[in-house]
Protein backbone atom coordinates (compact mmCIF):
# COMPACT_ATOMS: atom_id res chain seq x y z
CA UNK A 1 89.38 80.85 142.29
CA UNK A 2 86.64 79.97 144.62
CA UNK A 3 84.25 79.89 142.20
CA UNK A 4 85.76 78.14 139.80
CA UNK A 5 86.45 75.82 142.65
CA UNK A 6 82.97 75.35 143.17
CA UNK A 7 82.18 74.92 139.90
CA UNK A 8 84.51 72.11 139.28
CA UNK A 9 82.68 70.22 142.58
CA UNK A 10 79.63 70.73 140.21
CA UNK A 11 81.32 69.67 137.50
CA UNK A 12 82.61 66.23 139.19
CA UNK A 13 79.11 65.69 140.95
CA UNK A 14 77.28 66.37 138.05
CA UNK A 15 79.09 63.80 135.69
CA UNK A 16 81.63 62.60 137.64
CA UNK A 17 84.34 64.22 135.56
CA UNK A 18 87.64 62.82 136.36
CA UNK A 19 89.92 66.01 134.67
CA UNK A 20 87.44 68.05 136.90
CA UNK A 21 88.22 66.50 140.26
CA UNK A 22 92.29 66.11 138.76
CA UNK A 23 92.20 69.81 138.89
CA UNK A 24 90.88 70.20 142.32
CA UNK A 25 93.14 67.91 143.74
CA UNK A 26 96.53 69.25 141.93
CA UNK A 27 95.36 72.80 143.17
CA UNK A 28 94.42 71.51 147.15
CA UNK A 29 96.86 68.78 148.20
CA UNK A 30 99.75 70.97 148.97
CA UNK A 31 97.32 72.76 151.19
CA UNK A 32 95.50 69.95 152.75
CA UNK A 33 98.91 67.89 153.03
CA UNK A 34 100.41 70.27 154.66
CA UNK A 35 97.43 71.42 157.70
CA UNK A 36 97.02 67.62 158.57
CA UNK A 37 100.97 67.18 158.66
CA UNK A 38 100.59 70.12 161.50
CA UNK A 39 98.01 68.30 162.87
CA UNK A 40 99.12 65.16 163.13
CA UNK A 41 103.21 65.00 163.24
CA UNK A 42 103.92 62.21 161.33
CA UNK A 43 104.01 62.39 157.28
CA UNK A 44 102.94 58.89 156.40
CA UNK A 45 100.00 59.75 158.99
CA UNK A 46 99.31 63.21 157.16
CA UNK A 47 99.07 61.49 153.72
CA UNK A 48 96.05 59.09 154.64
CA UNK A 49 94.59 62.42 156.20
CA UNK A 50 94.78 63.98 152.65
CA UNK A 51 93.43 61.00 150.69
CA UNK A 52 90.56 60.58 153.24
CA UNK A 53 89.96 64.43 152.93
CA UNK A 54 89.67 64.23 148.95
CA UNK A 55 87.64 60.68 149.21
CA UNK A 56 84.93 62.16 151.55
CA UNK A 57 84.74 65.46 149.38
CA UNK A 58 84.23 62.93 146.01
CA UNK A 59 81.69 61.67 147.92
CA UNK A 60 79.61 64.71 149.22
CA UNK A 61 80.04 66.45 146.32
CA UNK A 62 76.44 66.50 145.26
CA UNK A 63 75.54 68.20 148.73
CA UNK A 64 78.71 70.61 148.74
């Protein structure tokens, strides 16, 4: 899975592929939801967490 992870952060950086970057997030923001709702304790909180965490990866995926 990890490769084909990685792979679809190539995809996305190389040609900013929206279905590419769809798939990462529908397999990771269960995850990533759900560690920064531990973190932080409040769910509206934990939900700009997880869209900052998936804007900041968009935009470092060329360097990821």
């Amino acid at each position: 899975m990890m490769n084909d992870d990685m792979a679809l952060v190539r995809d996305y950086a190389a040609s900013q592929s929206e279905p590419a970057f769809a798939t990462l997030v529908v397999r990771h923001i269960a995850l990533v939801h759900s560690v920064a709702l531990r973190q932080v304790g409040d769910p509206h909180l934990a939900q700009d967490v997880t869209q900052a965490v998936f804007i900041i990866i968009a935009q470092k995926a060329g360097s990821l």
